[in-house]
C-alpha atoms as a PDB file:
ATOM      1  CA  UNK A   1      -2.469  64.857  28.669  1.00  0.00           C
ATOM      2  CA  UNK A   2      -3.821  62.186  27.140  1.00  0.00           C
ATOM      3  CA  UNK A   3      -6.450  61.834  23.811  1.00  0.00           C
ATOM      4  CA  UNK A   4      -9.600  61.347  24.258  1.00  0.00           C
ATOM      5  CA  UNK A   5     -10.954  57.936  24.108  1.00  0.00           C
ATOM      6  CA  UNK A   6      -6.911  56.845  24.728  1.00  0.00           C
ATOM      7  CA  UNK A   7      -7.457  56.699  28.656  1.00  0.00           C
ATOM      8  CA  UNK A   8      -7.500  52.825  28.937  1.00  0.00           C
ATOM      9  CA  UNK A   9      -3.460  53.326  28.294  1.00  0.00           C
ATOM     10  CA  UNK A  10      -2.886  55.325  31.770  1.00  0.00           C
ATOM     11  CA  UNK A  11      -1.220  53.252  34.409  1.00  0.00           C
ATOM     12  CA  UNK A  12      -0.806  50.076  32.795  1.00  0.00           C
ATOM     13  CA  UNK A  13       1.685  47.863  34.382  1.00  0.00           C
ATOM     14  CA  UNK A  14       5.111  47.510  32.302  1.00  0.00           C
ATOM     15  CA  UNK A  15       4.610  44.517  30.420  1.00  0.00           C
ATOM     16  CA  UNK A  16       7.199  41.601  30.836  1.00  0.00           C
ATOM     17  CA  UNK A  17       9.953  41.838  28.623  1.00  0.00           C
ATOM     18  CA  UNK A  18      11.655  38.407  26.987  1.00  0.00           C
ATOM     19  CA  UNK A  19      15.160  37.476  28.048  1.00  0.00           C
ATOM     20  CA  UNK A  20      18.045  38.179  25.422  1.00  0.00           C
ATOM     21  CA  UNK A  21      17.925  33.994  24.948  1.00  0.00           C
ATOM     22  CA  UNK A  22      14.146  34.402  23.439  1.00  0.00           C
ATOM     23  CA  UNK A  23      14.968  36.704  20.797  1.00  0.00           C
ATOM     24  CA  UNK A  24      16.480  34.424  18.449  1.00  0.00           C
ATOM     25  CA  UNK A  25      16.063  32.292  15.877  1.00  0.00           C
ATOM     26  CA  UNK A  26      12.979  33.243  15.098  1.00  0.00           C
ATOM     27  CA  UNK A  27      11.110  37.267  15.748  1.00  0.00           C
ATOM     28  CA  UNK A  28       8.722  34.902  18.138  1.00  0.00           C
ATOM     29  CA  UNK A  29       9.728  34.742  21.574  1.00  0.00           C
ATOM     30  CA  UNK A  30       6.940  32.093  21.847  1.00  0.00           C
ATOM     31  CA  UNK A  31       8.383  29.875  19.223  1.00  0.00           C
ATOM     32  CA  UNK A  32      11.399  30.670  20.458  1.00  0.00           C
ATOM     33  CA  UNK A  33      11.482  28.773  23.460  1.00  0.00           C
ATOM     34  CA  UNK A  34       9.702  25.929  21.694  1.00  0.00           C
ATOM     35  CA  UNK A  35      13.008  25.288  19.670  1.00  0.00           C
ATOM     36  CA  UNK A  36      15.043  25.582  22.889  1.00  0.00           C
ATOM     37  CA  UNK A  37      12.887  23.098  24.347  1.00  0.00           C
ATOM     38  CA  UNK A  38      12.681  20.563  22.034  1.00  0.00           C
ATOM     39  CA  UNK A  39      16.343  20.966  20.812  1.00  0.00           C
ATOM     40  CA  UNK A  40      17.676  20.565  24.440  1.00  0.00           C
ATOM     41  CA  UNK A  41      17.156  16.614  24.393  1.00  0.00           C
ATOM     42  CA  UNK A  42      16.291  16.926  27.984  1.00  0.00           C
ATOM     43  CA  UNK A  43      12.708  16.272  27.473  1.00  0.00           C
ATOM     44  CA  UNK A  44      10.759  13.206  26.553  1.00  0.00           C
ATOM     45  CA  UNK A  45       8.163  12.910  23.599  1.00  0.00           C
ATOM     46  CA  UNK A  46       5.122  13.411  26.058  1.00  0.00           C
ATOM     47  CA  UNK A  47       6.707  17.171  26.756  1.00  0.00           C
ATOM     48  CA  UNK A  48       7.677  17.775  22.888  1.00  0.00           C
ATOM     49  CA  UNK A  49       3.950  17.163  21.804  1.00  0.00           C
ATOM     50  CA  UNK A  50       2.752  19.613  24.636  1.00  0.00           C
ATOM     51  CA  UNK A  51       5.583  21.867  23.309  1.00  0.00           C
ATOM     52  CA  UNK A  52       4.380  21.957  19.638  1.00  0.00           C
ATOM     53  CA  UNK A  53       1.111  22.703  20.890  1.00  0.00           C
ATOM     54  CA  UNK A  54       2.047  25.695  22.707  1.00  0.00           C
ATOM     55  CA  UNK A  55       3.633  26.769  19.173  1.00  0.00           C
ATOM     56  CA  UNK A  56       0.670  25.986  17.056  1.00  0.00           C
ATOM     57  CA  UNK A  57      -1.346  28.011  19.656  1.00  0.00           C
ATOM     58  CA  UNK A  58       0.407  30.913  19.806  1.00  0.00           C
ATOM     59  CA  UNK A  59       0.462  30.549  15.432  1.00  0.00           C
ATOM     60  CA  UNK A  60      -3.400  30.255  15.580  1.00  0.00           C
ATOM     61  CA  UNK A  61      -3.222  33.131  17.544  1.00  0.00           C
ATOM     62  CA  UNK A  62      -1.445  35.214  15.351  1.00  0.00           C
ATOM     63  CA  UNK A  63      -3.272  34.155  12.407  1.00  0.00           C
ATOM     64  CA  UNK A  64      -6.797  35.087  14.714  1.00  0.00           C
ATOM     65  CA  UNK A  65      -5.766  38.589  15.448  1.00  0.00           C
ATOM     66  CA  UNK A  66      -4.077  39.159  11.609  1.00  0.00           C
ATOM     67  CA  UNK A  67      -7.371  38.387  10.036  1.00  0.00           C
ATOM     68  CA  UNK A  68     -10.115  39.272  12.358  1.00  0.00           C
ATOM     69  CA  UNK A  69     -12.797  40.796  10.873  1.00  0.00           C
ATOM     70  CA  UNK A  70     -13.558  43.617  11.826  1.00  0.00           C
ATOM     71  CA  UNK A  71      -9.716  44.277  12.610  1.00  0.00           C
ATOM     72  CA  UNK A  72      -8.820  44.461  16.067  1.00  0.00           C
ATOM     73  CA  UNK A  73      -8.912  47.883  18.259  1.00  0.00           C
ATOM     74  CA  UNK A  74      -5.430  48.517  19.275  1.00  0.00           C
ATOM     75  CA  UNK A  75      -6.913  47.970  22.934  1.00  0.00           C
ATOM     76  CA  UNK A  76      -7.783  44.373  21.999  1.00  0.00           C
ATOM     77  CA  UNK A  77      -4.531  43.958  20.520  1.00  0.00           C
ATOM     78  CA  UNK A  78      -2.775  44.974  23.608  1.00  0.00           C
ATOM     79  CA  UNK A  79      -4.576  42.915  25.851  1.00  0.00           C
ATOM     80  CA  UNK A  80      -4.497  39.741  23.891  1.00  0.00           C
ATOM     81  CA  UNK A  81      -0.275  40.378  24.001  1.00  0.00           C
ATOM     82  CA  UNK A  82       0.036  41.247  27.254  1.00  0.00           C
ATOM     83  CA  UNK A  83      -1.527  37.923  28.310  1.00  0.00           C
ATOM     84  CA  UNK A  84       0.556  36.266  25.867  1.00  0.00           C
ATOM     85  CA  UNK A  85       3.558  37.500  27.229  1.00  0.00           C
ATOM     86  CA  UNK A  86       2.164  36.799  30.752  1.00  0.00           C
ATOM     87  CA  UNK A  87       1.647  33.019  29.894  1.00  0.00           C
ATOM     88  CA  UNK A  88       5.264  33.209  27.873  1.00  0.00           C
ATOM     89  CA  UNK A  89       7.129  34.032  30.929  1.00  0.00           C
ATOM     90  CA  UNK A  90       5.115  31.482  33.296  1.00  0.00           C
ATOM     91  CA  UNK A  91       6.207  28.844  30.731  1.00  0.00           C
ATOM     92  CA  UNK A  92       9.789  30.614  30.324  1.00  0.00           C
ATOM     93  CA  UNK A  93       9.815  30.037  34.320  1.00  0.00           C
ATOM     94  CA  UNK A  94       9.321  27.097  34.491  1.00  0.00           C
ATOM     95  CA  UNK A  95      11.899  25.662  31.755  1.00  0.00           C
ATOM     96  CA  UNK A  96      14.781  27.649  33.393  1.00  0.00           C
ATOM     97  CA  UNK A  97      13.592  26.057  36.620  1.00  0.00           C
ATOM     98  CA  UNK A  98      13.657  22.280  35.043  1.00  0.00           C
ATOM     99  CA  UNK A  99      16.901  22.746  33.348  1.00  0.00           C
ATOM    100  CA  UNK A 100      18.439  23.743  36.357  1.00  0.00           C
ATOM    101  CA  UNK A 101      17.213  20.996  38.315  1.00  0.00           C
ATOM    102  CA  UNK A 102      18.133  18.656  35.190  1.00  0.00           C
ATOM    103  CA  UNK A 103      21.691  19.543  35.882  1.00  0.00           C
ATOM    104  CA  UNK A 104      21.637  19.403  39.397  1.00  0.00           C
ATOM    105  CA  UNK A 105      20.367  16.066  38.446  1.00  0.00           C
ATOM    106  CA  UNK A 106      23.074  15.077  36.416  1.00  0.00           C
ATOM    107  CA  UNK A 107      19.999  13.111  34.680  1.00  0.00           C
ATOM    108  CA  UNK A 108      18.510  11.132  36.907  1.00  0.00           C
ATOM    109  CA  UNK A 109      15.441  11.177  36.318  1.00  0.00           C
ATOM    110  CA  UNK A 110      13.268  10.537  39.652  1.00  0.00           C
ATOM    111  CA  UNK A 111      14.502  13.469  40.888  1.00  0.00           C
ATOM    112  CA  UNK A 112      12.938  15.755  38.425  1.00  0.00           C
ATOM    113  CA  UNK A 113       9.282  14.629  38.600  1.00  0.00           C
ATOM    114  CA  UNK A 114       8.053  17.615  40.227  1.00  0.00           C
ATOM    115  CA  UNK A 115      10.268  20.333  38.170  1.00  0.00           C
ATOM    116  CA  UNK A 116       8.588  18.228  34.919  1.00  0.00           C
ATOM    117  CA  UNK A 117       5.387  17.968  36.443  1.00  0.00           C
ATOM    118  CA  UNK A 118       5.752  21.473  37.125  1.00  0.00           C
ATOM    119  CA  UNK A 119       7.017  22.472  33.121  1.00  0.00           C
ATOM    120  CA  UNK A 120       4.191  20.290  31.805  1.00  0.00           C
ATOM    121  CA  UNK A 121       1.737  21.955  34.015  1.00  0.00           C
ATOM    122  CA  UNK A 122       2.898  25.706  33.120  1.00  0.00           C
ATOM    123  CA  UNK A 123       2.988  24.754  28.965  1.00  0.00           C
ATOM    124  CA  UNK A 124      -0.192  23.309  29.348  1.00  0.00           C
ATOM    125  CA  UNK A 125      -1.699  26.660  31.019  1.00  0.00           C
ATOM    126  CA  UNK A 126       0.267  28.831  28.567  1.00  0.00           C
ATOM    127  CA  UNK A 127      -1.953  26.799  25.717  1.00  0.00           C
ATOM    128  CA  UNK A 128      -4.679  26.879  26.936  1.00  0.00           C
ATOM    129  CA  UNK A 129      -4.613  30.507  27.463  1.00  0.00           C
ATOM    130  CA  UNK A 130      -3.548  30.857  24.061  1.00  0.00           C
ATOM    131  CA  UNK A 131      -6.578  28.911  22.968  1.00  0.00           C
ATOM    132  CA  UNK A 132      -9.006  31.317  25.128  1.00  0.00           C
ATOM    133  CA  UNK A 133      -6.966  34.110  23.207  1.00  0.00           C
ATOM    134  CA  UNK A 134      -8.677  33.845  20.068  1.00  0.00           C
ATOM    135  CA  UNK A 135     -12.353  33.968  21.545  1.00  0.00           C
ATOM    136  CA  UNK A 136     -14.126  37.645  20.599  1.00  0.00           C
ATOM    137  CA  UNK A 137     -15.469  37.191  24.443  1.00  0.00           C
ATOM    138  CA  UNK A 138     -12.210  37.351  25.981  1.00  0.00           C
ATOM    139  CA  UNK A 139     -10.166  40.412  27.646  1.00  0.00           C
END
């Protein structure tokens, strides 16, 4: 049986869990794959600016929900994670995609314009979702 007022819980989906490879250096799966990203040397500058973006999102985020005022129901809470982790494994997707095809590759580079095209697009989305994350109109 569950409380009153507590309904909104029943038969939510299992949220998506972050690989084993996401759960270090940092507690922040987010941030996480940042570093992998922009440590792997397989991406150019346009992709590590996009990258840091995605991380100072998700930051802004946090920051948001840590000091809204009035604090955040734990509904609201929820929500805003469960699209964050929705957007973290689109983007998490889409980098194990591109490094495979980078070293399928071996490097060259013309044939990984649609796998980058396809990263870019997927941390741009994640960001932007992030963004939309830390409206009071959202969810």
């Amino acid at each position: 049986m569950t409380p009153e007022g507590w309904e909104w819980l029943k038969g939510q989906p299992q949220a998506w869990e972050a690989p084993p490879v996401l759960q270090s250096p940092t507690a922040s799966a987010h941030l996480n794959l940042g570093v992998q990203m922009i440590g792997s040397n397989i991406i150019g500058n346009d992709l590590v600016e996009l990258v840091a973006e995605y991380m100072a999102a998700h930051a802004r985020l946090e920051l948001w929900m840590g000091g809204h005022e009035p604090p955040l129901t734990m509904r609201q809470q929820l929500e805003r994670g469960r699209a964050g982790s929705d957007v973290l494994r689109l983007a998490y997707e889409a980098w194990v995609e591109y490094e495979a095809a980078h070293r399928a590759a071996g490097g060259r580079l013309t044939q990984l314009r649609d796998r980058r095209e396809a990263l870019k697009a997927a941390v741009q989305d994640a960001t932007e979702v992030l963004v939309r994350l830390t409206s009071d109109e959202v969810v």
